[in-house]
N, C-alpha and C. Protein backbone atom coordinates (compact mmCIF):
# COMPACT_ATOMS: atom_id res chain seq x y z
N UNK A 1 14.13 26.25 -8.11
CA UNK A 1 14.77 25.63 -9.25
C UNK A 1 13.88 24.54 -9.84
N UNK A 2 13.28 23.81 -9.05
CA UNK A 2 12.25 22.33 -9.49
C UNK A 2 11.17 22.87 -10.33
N UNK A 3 10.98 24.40 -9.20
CA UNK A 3 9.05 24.98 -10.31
C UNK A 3 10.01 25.58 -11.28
N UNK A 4 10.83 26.03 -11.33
CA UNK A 4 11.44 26.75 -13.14
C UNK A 4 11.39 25.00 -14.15
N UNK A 5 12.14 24.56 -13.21
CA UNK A 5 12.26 23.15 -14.15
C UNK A 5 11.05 22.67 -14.48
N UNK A 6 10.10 22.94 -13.60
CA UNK A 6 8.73 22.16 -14.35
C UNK A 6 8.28 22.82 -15.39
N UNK A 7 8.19 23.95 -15.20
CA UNK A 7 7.60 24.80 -16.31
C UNK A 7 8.30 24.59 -17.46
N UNK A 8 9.43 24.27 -17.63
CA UNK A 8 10.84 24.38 -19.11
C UNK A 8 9.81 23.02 -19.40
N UNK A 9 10.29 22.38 -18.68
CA UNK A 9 10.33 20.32 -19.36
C UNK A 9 8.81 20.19 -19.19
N UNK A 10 8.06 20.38 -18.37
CA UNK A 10 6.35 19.88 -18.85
C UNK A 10 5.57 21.06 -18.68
N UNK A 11 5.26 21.28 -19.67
CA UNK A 11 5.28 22.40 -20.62
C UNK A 11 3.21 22.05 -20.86
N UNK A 12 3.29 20.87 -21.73
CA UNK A 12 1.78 20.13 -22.15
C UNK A 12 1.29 19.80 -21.54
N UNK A 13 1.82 18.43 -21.04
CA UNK A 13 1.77 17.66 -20.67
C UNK A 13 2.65 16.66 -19.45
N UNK A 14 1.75 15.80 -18.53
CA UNK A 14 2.12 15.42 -17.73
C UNK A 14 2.11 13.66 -17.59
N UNK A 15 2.93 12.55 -18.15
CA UNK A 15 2.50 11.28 -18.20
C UNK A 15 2.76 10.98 -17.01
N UNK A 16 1.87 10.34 -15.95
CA UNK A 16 2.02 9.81 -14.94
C UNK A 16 2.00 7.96 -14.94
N UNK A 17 2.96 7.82 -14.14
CA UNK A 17 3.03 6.75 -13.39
C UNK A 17 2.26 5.88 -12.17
N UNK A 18 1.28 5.05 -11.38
CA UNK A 18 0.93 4.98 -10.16
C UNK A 18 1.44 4.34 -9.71
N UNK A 19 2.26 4.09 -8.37
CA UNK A 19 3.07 3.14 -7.73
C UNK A 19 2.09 3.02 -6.34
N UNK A 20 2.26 2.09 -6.16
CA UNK A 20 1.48 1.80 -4.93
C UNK A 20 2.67 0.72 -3.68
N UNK A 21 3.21 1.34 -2.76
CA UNK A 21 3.88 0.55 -1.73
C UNK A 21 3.14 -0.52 -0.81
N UNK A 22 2.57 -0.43 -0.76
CA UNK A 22 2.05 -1.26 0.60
C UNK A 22 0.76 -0.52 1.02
N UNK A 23 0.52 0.42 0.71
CA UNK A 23 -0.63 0.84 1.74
C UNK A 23 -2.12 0.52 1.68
N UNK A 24 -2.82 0.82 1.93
CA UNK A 24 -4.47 0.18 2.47
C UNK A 24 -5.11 0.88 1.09
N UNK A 25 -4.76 1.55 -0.11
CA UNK A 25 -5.63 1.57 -0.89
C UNK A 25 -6.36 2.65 -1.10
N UNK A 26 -6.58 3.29 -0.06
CA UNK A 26 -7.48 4.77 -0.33
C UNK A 26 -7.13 5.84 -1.12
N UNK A 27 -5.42 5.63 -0.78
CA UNK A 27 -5.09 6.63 -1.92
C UNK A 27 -5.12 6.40 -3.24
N UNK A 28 -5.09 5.14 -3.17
CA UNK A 28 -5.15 4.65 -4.88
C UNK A 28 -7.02 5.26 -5.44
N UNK A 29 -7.19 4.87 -4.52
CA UNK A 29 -8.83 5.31 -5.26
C UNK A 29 -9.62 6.69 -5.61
N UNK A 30 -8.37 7.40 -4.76
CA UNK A 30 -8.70 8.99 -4.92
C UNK A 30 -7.55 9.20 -5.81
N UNK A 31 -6.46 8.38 -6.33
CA UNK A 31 -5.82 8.90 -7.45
C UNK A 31 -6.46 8.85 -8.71
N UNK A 32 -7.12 7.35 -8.80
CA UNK A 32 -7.74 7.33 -9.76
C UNK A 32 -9.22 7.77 -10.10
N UNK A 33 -9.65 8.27 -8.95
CA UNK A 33 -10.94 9.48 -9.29
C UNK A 33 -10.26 10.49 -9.35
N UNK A 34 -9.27 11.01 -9.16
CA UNK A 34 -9.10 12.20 -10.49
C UNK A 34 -8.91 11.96 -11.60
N UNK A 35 -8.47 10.67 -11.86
CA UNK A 35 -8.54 10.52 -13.40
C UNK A 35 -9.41 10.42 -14.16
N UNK A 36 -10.55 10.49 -13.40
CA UNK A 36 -12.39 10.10 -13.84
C UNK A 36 -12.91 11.13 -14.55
N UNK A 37 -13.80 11.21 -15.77
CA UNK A 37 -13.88 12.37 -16.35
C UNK A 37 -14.69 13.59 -15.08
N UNK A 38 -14.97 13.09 -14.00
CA UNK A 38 -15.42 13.76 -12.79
C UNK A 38 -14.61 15.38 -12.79
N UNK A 39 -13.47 15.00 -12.60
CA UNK A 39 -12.24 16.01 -12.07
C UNK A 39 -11.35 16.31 -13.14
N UNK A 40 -11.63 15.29 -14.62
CA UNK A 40 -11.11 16.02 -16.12
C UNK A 40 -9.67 16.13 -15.51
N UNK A 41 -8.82 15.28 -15.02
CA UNK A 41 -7.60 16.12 -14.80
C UNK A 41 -6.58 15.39 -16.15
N UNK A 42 -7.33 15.49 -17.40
CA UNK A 42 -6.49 15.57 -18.36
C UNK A 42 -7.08 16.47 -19.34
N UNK A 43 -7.45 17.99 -18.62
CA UNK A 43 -8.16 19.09 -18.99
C UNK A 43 -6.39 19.85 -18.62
N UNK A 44 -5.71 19.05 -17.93
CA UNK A 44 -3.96 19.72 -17.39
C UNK A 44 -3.02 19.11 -18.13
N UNK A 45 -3.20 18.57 -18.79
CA UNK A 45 -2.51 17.48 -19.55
C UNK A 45 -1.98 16.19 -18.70
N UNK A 46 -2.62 15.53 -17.94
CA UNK A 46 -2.23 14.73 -16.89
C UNK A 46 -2.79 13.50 -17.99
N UNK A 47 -2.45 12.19 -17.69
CA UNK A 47 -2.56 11.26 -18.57
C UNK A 47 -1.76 10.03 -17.40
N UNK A 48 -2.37 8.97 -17.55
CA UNK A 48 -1.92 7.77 -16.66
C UNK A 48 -1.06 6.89 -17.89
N UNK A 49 -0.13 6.17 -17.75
CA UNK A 49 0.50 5.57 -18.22
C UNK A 49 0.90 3.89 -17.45
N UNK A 50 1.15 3.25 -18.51
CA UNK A 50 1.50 1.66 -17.42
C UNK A 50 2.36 1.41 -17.22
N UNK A 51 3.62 2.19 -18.09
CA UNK A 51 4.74 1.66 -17.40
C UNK A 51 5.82 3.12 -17.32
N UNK A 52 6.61 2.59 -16.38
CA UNK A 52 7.62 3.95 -15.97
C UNK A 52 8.22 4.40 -16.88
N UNK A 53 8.70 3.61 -18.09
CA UNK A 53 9.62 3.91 -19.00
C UNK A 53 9.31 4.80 -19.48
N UNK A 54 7.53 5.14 -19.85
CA UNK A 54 6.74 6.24 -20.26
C UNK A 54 6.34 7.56 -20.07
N UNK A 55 6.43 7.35 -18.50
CA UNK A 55 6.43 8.24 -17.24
C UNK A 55 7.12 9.54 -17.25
N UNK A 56 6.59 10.74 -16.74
CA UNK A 56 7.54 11.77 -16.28
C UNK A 56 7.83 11.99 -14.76
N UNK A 57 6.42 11.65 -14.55
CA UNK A 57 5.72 11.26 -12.83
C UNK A 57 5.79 10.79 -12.05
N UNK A 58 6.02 10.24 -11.15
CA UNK A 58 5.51 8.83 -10.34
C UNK A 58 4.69 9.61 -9.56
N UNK A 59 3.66 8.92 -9.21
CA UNK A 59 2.56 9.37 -8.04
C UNK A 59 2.67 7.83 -6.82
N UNK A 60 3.41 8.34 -5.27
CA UNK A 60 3.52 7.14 -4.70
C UNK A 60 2.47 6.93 -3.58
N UNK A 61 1.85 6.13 -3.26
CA UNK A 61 1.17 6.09 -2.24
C UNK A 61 1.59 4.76 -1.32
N UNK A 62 1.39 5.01 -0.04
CA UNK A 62 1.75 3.86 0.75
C UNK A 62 3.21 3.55 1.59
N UNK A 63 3.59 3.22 2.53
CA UNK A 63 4.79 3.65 3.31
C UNK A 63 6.12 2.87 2.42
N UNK A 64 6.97 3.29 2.38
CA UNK A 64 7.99 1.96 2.08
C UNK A 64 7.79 0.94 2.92
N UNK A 65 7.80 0.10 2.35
CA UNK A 65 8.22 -1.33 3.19
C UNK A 65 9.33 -2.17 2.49
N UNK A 66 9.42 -3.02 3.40
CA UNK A 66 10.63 -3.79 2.63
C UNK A 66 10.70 -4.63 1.83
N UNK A 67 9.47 -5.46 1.52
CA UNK A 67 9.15 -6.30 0.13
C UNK A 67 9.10 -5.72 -1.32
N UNK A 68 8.58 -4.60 -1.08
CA UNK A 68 8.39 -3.42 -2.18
C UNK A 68 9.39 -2.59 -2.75
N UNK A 69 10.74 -2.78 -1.78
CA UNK A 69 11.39 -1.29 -1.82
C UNK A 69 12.37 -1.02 -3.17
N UNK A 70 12.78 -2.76 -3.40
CA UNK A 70 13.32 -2.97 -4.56
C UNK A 70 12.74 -2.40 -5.98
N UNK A 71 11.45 -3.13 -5.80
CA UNK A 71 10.58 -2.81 -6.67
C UNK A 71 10.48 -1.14 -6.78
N UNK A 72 10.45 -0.97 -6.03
CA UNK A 72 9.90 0.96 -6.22
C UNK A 72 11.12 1.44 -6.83
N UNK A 73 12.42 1.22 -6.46
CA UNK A 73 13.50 1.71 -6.78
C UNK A 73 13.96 1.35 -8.33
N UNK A 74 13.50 0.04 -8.42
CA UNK A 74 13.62 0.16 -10.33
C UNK A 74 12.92 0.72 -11.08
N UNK A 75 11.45 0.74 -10.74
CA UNK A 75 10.49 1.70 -11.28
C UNK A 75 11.19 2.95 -11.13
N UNK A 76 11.62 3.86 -10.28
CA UNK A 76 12.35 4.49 -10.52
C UNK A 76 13.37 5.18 -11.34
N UNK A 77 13.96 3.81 -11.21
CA UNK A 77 15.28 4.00 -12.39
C UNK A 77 14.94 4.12 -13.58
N UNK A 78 13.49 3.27 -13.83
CA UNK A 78 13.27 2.90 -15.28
C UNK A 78 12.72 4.27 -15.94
N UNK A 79 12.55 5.27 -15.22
CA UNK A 79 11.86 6.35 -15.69
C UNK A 79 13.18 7.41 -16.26
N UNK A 80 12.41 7.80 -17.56
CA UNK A 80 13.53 8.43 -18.64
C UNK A 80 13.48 9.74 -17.36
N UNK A 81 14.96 11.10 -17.60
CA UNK A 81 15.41 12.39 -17.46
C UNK A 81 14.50 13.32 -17.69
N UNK A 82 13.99 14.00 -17.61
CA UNK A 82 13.68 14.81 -16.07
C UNK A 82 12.64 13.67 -15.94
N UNK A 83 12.74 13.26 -14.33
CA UNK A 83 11.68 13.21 -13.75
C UNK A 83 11.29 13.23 -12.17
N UNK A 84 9.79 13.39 -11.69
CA UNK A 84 9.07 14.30 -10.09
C UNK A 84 8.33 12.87 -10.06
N UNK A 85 8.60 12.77 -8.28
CA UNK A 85 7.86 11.85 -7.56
C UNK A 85 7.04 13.09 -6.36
N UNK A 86 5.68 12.36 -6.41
CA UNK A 86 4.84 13.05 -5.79
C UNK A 86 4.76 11.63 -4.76
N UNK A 87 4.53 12.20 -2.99
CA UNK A 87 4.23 11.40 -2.23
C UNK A 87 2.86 11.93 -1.65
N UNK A 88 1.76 11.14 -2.01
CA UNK A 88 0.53 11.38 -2.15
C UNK A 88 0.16 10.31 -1.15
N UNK A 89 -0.50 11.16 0.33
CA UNK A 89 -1.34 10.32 1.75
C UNK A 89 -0.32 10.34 2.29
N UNK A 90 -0.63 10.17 3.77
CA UNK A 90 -0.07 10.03 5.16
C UNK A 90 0.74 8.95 4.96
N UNK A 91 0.72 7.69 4.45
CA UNK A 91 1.69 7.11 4.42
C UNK A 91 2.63 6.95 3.51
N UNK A 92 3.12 8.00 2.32
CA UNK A 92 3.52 8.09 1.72
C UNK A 92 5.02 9.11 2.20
N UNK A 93 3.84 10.03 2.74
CA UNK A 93 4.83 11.29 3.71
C UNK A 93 5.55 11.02 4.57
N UNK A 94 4.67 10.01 5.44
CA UNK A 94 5.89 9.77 6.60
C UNK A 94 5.53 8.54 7.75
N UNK A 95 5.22 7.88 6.41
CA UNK A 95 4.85 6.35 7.29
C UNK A 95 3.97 5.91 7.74
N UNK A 96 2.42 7.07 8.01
CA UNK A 96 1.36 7.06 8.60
C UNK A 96 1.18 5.97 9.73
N UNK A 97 -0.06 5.20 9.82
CA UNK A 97 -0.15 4.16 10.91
C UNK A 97 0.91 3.36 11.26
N UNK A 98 1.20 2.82 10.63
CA UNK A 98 2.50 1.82 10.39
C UNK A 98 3.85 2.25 10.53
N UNK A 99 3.94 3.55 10.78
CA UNK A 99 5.16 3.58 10.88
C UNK A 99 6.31 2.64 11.46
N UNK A 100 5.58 2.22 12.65
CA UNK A 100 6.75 1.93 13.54
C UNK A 100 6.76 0.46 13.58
N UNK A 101 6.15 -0.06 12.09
CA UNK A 101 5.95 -1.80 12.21
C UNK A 101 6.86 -2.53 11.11
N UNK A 102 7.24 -3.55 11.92
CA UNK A 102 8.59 -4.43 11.63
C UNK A 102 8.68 -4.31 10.35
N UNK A 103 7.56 -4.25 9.75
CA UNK A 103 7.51 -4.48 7.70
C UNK A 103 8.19 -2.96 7.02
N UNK A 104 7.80 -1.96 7.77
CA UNK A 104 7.74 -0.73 7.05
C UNK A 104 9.25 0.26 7.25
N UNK A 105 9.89 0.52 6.02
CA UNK A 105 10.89 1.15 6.26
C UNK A 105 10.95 2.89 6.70
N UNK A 106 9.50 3.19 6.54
CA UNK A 106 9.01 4.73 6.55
C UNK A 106 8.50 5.39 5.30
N UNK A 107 8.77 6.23 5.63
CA UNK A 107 8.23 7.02 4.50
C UNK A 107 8.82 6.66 3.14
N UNK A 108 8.34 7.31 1.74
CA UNK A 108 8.70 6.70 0.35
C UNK A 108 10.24 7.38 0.18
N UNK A 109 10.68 8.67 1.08
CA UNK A 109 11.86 9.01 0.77
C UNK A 109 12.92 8.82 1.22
N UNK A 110 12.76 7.53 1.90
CA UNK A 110 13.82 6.88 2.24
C UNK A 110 14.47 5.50 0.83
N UNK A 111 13.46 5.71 0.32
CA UNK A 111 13.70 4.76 -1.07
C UNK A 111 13.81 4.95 -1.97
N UNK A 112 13.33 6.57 -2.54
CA UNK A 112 13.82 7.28 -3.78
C UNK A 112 13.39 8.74 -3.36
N UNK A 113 14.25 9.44 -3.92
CA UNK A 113 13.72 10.93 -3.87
C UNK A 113 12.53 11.61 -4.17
N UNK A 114 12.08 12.21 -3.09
CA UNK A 114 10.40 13.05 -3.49
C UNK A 114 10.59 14.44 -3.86
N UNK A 115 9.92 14.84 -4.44
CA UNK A 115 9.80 16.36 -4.93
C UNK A 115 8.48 17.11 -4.29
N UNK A 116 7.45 16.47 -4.43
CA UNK A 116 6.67 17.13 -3.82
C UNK A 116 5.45 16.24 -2.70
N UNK A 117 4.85 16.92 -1.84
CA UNK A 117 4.31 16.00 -0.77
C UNK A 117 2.76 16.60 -0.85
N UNK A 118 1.56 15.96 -0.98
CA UNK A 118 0.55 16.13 -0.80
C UNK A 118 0.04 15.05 0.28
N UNK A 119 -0.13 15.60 1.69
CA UNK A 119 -0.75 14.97 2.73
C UNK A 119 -2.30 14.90 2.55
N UNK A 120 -2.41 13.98 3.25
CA UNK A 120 -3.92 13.56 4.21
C UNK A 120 -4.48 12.05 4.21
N UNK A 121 -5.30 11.70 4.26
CA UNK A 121 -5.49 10.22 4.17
C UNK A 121 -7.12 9.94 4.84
N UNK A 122 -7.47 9.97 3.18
CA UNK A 122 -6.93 9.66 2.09
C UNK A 122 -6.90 10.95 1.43
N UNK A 123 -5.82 12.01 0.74
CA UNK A 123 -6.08 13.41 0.62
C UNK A 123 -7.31 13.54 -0.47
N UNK A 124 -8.13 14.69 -0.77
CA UNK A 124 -9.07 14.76 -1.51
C UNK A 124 -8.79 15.19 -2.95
N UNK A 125 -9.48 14.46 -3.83
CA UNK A 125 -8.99 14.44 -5.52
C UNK A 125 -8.47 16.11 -5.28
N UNK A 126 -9.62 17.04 -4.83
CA UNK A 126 -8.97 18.36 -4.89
C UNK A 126 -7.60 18.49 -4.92
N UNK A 127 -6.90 17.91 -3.54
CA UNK A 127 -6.14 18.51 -3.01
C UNK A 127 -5.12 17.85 -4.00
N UNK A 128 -5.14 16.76 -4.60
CA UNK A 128 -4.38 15.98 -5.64
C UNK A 128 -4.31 16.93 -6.76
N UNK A 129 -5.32 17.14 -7.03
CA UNK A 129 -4.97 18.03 -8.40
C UNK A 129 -4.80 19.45 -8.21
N UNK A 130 -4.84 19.96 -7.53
CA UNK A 130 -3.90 21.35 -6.43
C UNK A 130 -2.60 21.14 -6.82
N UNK A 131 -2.20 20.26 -6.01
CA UNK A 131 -0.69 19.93 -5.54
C UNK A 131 0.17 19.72 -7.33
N UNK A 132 -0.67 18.46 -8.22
CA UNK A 132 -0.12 18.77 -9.32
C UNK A 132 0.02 20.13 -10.21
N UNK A 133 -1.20 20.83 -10.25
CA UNK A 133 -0.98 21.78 -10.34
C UNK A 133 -0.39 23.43 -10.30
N UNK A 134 -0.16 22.73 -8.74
CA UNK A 134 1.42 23.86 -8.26
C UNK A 134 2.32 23.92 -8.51
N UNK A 135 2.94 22.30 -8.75
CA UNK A 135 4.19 21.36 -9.30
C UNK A 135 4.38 22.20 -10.64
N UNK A 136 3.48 21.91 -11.50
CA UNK A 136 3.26 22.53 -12.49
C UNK A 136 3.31 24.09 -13.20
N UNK A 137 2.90 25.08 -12.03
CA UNK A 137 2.78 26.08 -11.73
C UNK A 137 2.16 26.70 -12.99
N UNK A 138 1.00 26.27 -12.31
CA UNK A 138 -0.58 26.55 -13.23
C UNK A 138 -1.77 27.40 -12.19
N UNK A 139 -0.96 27.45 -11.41
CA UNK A 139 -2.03 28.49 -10.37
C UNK A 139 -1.19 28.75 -9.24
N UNK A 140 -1.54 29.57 -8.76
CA UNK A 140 -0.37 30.40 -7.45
C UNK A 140 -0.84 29.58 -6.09
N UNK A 141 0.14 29.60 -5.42
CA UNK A 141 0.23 28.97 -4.12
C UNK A 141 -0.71 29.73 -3.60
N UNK A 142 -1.70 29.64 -2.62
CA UNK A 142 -2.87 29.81 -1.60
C UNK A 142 -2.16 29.90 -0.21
N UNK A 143 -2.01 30.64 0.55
CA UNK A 143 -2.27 30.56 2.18
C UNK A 143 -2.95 31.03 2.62
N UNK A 144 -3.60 30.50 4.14
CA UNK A 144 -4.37 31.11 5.09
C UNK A 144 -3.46 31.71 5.99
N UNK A 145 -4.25 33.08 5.61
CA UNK A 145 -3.81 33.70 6.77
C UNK A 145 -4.14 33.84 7.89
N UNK A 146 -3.20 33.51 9.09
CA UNK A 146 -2.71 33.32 10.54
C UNK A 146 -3.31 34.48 11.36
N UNK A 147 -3.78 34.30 12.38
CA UNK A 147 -4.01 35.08 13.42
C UNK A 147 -3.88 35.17 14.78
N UNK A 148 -3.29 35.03 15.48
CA UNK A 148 -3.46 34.54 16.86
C UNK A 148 -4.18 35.35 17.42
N UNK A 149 -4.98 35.05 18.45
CA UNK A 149 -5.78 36.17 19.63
C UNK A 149 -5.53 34.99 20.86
N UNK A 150 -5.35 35.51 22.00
CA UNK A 150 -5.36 35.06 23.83
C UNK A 150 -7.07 34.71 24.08
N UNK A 151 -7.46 33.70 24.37
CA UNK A 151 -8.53 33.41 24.88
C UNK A 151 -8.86 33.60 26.19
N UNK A 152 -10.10 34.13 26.59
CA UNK A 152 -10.19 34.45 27.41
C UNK A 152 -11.35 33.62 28.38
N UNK A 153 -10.91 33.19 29.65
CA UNK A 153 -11.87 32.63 30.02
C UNK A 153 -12.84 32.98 31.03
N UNK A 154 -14.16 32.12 30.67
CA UNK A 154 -15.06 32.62 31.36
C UNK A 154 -15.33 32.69 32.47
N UNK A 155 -14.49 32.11 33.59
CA UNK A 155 -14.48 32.25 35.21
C UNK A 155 -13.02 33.06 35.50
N UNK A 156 -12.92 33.31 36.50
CA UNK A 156 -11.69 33.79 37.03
C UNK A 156 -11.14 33.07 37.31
N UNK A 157 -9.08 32.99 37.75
CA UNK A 157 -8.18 31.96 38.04
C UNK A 157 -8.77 31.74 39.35
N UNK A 158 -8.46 30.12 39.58
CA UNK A 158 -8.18 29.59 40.44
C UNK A 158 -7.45 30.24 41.75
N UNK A 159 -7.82 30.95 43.10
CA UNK A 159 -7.12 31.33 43.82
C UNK A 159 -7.75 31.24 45.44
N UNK A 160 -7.19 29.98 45.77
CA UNK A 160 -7.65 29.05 47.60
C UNK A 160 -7.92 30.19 47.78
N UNK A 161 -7.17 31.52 48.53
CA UNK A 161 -6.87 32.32 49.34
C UNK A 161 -8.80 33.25 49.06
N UNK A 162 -9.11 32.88 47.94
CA UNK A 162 -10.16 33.98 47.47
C UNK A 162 -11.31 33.21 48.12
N UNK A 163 -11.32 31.79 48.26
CA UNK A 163 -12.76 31.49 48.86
C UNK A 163 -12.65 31.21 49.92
N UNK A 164 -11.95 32.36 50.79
CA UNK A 164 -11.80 31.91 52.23
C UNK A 164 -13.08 33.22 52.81
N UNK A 165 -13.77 32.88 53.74
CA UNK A 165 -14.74 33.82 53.66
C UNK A 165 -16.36 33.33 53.18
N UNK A 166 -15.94 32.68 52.16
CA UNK A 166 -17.67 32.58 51.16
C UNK A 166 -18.48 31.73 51.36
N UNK A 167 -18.02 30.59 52.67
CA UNK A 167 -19.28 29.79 53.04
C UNK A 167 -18.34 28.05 52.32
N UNK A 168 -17.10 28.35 51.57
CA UNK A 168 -16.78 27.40 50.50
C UNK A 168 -15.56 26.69 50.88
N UNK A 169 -15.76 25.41 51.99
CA UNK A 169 -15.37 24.39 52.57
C UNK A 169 -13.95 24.01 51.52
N UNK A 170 -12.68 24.64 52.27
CA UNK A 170 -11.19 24.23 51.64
C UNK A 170 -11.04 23.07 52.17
N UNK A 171 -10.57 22.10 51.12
CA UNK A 171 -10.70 20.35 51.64
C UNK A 171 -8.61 20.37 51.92
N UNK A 172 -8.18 21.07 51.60
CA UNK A 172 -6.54 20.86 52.19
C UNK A 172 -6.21 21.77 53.24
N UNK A 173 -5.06 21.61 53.81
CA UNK A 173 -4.67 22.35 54.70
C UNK A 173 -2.87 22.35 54.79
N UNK A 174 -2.41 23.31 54.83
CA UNK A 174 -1.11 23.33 55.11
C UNK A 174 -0.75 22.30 56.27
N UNK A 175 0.18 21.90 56.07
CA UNK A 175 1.09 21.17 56.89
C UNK A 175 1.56 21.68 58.00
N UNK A 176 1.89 22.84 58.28
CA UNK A 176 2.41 23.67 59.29
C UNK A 176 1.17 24.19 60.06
N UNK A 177 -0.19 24.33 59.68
CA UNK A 177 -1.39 24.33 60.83
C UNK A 177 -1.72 23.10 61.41
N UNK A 178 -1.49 22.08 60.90
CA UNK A 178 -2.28 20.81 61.45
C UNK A 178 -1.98 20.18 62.76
């Protein structure tokens, strides 16, 4: 229902928002090298904007915390009908390092609703403009395909009973010979 909805309502164009929670910054710097004529990602109609009111987007990086959370949540509000929050880096997704520290409430979707999640940290402009682009549904989803195979190893199991005989000194002994 969200990828039909993207396709109806952003159609051109994409005005983004950057919110930044708390986090260490890396993601901010790989958000904004995609915006660099490097990666052209307003070759998609992507476009940065300064304030939410403008916004269709939010792009969040950084864990919730609790000084911020207010803040994130009006930015929020302030953003006109339809609009997609992207949680962009490890701590956006799910709290990364910090999770479990007194400041941080977790992840960004405990403070407003996410639509879509692009991991890593700091994830790569690629994978940023992938992920918008799927949102978007401007290119088909990618998987690798899975394989399992049993590894096999290069000595034989472990079995006392086998190096009895070979010269190869057993350092235990049952309890009931001793």
């Amino acid at each position: 229902m969200i990828k039909q909805l993207c396709r109806k309502m952003f159609r051109k164009s994409l005005w983004v928002y950057h919110a930044n929670s708390g986090g260490c910054n890396g993601c901010d710097i790989e958000v904004l090298n995609v915006l660099t004529p490097y990666y052209d990602a307003e070759r998609f109609g992507i476009k940065l904007v300064g304030s939410p009111r403008h916004a269709d987007v939010m792009l969040c990086q950084g864990p919730a915390m609790r000084p911020t959370a207010a803040a994130l949540r009006r930015a929020y509000e302030a953003m006109p009908e339809p609009k997609l929050v992207f949680a962009i880096g490890s701590c956006a997704c799910g709290g990364g390092i910090w999770h479990d520290s007194y400041n941080v409430l977790g992840p960004v979707e405990k403070v407003i609703p996410v639509n879509y999640y692009i991991p890593g940290c700091p994830p790569r402009p690629e994978a940023i403009l992938y992920g918008v682009a799927l949102a978007l549904g401007l290119v088909e989803k990618k998987m690798c395909p899975v394989t399992l195979q049993q590894r096999r190893l290069p000595i034989p199991r472990y079995h006392p009973e086998s190096l009895v005989g070979t010269g190869i000194e057993i350092v235990y002994k049952d309890a009931e010979k001793v």
